[in-house]
C-alpha atoms as a PDB file:
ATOM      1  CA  UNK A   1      41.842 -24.513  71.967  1.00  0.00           C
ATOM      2  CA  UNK A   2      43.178 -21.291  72.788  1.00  0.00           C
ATOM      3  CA  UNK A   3      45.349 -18.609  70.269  1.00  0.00           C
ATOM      4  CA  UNK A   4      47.838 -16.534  71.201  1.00  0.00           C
ATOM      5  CA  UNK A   5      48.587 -13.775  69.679  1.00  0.00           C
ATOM      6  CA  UNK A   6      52.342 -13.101  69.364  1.00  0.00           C
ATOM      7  CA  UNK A   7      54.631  -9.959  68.748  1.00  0.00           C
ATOM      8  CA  UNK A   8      57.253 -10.821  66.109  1.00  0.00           C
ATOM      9  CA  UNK A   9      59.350  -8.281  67.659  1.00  0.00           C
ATOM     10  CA  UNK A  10      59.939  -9.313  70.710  1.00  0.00           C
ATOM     11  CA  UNK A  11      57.966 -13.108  70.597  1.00  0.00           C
ATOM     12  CA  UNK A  12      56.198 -12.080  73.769  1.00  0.00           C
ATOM     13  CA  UNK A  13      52.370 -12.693  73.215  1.00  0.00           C
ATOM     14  CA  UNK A  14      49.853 -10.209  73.633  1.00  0.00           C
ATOM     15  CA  UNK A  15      46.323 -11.410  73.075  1.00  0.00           C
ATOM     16  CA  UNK A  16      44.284 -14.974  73.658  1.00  0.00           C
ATOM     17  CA  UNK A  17      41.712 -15.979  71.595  1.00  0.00           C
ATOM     18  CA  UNK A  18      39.919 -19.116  72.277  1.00  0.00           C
ATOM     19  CA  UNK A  19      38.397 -20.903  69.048  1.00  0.00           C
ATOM     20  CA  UNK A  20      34.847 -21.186  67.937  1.00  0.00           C
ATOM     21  CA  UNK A  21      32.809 -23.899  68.225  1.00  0.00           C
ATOM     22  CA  UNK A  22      30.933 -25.189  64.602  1.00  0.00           C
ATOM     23  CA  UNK A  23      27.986 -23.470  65.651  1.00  0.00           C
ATOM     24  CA  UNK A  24      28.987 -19.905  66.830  1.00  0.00           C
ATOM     25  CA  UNK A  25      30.819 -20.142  63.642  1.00  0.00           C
ATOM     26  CA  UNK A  26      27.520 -20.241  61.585  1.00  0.00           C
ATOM     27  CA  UNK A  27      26.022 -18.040  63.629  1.00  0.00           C
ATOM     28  CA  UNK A  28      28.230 -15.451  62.624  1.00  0.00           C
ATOM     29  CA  UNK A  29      27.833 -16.563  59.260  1.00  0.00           C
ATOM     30  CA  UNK A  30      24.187 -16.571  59.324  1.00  0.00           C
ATOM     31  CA  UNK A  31      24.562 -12.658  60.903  1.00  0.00           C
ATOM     32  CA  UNK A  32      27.290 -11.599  57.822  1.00  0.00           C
ATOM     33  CA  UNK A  33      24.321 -12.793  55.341  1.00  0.00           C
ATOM     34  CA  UNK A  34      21.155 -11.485  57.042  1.00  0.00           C
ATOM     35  CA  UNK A  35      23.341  -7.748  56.710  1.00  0.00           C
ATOM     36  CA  UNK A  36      24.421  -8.133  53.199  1.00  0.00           C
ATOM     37  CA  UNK A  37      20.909  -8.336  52.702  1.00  0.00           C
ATOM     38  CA  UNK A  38      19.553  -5.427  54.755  1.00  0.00           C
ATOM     39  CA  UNK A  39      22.674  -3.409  53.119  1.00  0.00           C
ATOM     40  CA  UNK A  40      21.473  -4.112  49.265  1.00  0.00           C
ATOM     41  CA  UNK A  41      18.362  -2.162  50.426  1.00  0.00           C
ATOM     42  CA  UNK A  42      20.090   0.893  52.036  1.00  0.00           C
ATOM     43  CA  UNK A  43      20.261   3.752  49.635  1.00  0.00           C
ATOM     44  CA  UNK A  44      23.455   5.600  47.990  1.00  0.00           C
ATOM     45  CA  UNK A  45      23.049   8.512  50.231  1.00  0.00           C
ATOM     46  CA  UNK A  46      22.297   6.669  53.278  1.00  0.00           C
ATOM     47  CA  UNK A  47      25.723   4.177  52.473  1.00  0.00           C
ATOM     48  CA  UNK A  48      28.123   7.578  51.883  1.00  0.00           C
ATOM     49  CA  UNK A  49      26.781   8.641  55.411  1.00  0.00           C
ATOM     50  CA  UNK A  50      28.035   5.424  56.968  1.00  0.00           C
ATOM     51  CA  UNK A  51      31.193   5.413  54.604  1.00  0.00           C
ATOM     52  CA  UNK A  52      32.002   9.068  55.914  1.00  0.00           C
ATOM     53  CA  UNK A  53      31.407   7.844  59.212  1.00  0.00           C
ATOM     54  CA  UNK A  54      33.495   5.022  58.903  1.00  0.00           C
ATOM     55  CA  UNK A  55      36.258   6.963  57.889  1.00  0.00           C
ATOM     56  CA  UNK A  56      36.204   9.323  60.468  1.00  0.00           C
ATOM     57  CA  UNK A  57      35.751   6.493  62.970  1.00  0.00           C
ATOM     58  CA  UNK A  58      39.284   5.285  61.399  1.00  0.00           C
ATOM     59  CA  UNK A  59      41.014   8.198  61.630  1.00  0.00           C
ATOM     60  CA  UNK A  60      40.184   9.100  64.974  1.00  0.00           C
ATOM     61  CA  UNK A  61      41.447   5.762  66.279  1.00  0.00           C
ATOM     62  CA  UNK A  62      44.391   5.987  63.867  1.00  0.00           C
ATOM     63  CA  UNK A  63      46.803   5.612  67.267  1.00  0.00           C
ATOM     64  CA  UNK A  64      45.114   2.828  68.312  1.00  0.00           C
ATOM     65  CA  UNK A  65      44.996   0.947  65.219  1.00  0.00           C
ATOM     66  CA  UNK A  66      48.301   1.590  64.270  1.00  0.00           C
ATOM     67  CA  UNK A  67      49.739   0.700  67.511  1.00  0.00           C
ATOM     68  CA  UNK A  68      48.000  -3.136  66.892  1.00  0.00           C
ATOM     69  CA  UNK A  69      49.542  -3.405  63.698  1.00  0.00           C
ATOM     70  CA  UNK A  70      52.651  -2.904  65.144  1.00  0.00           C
ATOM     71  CA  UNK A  71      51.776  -5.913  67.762  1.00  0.00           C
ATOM     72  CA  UNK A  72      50.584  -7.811  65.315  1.00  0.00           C
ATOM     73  CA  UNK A  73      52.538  -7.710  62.337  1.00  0.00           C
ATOM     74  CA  UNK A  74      56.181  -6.132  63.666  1.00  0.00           C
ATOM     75  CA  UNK A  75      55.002  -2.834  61.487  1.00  0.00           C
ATOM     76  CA  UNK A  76      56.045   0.112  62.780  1.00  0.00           C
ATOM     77  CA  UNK A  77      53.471   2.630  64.496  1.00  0.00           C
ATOM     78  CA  UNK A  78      53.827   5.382  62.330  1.00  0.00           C
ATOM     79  CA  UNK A  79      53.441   3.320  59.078  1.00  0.00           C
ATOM     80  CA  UNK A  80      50.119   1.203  60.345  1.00  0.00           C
ATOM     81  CA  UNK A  81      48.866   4.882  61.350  1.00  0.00           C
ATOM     82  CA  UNK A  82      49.636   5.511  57.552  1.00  0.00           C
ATOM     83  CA  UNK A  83      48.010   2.783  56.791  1.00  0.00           C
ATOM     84  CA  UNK A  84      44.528   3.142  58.403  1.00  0.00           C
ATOM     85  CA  UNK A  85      44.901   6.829  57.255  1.00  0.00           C
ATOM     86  CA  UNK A  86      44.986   5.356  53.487  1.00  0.00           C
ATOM     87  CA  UNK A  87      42.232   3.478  54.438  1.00  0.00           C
ATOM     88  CA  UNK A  88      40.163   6.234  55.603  1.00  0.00           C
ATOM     89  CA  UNK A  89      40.525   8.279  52.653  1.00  0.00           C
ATOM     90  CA  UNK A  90      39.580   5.391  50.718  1.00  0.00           C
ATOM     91  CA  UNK A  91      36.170   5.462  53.019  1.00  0.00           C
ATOM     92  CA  UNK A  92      35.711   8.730  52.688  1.00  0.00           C
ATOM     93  CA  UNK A  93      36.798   8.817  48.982  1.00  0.00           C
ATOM     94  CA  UNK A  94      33.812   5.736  48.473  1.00  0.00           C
ATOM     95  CA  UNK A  95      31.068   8.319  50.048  1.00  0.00           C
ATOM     96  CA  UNK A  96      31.537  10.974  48.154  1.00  0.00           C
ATOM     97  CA  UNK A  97      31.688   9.289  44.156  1.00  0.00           C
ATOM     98  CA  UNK A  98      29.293   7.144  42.575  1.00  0.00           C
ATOM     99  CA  UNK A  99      32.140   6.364  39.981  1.00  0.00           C
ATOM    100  CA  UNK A 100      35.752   7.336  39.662  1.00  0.00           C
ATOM    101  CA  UNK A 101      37.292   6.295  36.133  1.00  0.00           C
ATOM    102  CA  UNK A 102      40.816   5.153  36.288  1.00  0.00           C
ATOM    103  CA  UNK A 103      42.921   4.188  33.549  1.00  0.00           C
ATOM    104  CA  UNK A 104      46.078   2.339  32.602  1.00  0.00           C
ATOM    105  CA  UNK A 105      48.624   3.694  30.228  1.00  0.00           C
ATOM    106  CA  UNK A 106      48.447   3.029  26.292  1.00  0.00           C
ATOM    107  CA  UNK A 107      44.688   2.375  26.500  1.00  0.00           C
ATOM    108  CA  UNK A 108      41.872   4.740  25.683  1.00  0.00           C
ATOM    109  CA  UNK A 109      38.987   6.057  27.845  1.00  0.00           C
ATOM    110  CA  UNK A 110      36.411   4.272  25.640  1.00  0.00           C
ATOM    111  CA  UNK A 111      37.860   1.068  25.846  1.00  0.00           C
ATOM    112  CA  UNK A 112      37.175   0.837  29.870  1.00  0.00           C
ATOM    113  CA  UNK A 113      33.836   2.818  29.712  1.00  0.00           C
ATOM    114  CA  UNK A 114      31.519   0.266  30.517  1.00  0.00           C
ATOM    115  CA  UNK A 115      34.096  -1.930  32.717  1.00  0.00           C
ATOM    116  CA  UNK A 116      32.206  -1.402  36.108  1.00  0.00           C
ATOM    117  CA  UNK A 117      33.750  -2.652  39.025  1.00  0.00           C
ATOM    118  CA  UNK A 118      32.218  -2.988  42.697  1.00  0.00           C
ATOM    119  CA  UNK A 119      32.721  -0.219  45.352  1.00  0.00           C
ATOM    120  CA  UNK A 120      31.782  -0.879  48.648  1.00  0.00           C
ATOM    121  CA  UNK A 121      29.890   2.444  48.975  1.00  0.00           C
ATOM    122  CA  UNK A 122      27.493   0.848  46.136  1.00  0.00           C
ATOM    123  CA  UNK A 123      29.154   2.488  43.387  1.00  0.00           C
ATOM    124  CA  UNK A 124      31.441   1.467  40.878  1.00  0.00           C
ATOM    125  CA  UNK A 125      35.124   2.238  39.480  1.00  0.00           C
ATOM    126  CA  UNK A 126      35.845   2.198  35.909  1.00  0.00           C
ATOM    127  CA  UNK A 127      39.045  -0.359  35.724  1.00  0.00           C
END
């Protein structure tokens, strides 16, 4: 079966992508889990490399990006450029902290001190 890709702007489609069989499906499955793997043994400086990279990778194809957004989801260009721009400095914000406490209103910084949640980078927020 084949997937087409349509512009809700204009309803003209853009892209084809023809459907997986069972077993490229768990192939790709069975790739996803053999990196999670590998990644739990790369080190923090190592993973803000690759996060810094990442982000610039993202913001130099920012254009690009935000120009398939705009296919894909009606957005327009300048806010899916936004968008992966947010993104990146999320990246880039991931390499460069091991932790970054945040905290809601009308509750102290004690309460959330040992609240850890995952960062991608290998770090954690404080939620």
């Amino acid at each position: 079966m084949t997937f087409h890709s349509i512009n809700p702007t204009n309803g003209e489609p853009f892209a084809n992508y023809e459907e997986w069989q069972p077993r490229e499906v768990q192939d790709v499955i069975g790739k996803v889990h053999d990196a999670y793997l590998a990644w739990r043994r790369v080190g923090f400086d190592q993973r803000a490399r690759l996060m810094r990279k990442a982000a610039e990778t993202l913001h130099k194809h920012a254009q690009n990006f935000g120009r398939l957004m705009a296919q894909e989801m009606g957005k327009p260009v300048r806010d899916g450029v936004a968008a992966v721009g947010a993104v990146a400095l999320k990246h880039a914000e991931c390499a460069t902290s091991v932790a970054t406490p945040v905290f809601p209103a009308r509750i102290s910084e004690s309460s959330f001190s040992k609240l850890p949640t995952p960062r991608p980078s290998g770090g954690s927020d404080v939620a």
